[in-house]
Protein backbone atom coordinates (compact mmCIF):
# COMPACT_ATOMS: atom_id res chain seq x y z
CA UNK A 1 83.56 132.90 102.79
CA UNK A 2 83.80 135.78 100.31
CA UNK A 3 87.73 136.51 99.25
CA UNK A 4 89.06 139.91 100.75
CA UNK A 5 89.93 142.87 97.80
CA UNK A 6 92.96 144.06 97.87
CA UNK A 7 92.15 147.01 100.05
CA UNK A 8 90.72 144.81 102.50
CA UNK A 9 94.06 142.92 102.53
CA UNK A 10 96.30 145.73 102.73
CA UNK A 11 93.97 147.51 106.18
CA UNK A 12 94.12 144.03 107.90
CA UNK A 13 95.88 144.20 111.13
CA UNK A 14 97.09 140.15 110.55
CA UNK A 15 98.36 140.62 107.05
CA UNK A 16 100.05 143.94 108.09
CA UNK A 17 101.60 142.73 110.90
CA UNK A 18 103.41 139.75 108.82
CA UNK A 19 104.31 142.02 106.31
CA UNK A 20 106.21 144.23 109.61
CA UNK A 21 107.68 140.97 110.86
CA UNK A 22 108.82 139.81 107.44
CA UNK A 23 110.08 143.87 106.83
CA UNK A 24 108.14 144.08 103.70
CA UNK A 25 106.99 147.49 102.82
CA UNK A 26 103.62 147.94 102.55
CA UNK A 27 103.65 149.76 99.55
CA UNK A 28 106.07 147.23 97.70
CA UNK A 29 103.26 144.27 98.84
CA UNK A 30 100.42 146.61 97.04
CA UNK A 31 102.42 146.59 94.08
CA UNK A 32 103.10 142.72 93.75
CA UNK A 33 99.26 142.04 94.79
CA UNK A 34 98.63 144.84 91.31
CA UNK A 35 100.86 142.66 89.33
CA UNK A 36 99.70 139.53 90.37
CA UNK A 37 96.05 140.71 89.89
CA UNK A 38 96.76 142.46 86.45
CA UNK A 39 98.98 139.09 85.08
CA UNK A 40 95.96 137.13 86.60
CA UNK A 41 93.31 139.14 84.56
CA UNK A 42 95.38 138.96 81.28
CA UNK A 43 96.17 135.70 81.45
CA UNK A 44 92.08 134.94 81.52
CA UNK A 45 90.81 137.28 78.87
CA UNK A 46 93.98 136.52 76.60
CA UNK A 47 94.77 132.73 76.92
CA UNK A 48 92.06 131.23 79.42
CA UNK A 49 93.74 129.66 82.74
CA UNK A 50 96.43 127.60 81.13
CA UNK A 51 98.45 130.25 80.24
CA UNK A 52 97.76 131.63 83.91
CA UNK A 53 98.80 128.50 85.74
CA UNK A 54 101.96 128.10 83.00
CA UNK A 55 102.79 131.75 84.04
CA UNK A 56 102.59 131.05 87.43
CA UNK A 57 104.71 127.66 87.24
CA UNK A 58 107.41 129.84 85.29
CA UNK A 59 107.79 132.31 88.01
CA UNK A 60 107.67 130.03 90.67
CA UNK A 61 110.43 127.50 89.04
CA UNK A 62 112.13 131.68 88.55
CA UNK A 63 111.67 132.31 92.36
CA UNK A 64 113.43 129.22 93.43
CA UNK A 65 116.43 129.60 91.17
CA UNK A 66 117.27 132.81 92.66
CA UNK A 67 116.73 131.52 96.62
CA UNK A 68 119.01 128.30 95.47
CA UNK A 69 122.04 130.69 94.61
């Protein structure tokens, strides 16, 4: 199974009608899947994938913070 591009994930009728249910914007979900995908392809070129899975760990550890107040 070959991963979907972004486009592809933004057209499909599944993903789109989470995104409805969830009231997410589709426009604000393209721009998190560009920032993910640009801090993904930095990370690689610049550091190799242990700064990307650091970065990752950091925003996750920042995501939970701000659900746990």
């Amino acid at each position: 199974m070959q991963d979907m591009t972004m486009s592809e994930v933004l057209r499909d009728p599944m993903i789109r009608q989470m995104l409805r249910a969830d009231r997410i914007s589709l426009g604000v979900f393209a721009e998190l899947l560009e920032t993910a995908a640009k801090k993904r392809a930095h990370a690689f070129s610049a550091n190799g994938s242990a700064a990307f899975c650091a970065g990752m760990r950091a925003e996750q550890a920042e995501t939970q913070g701000k659900t746990a107040s």
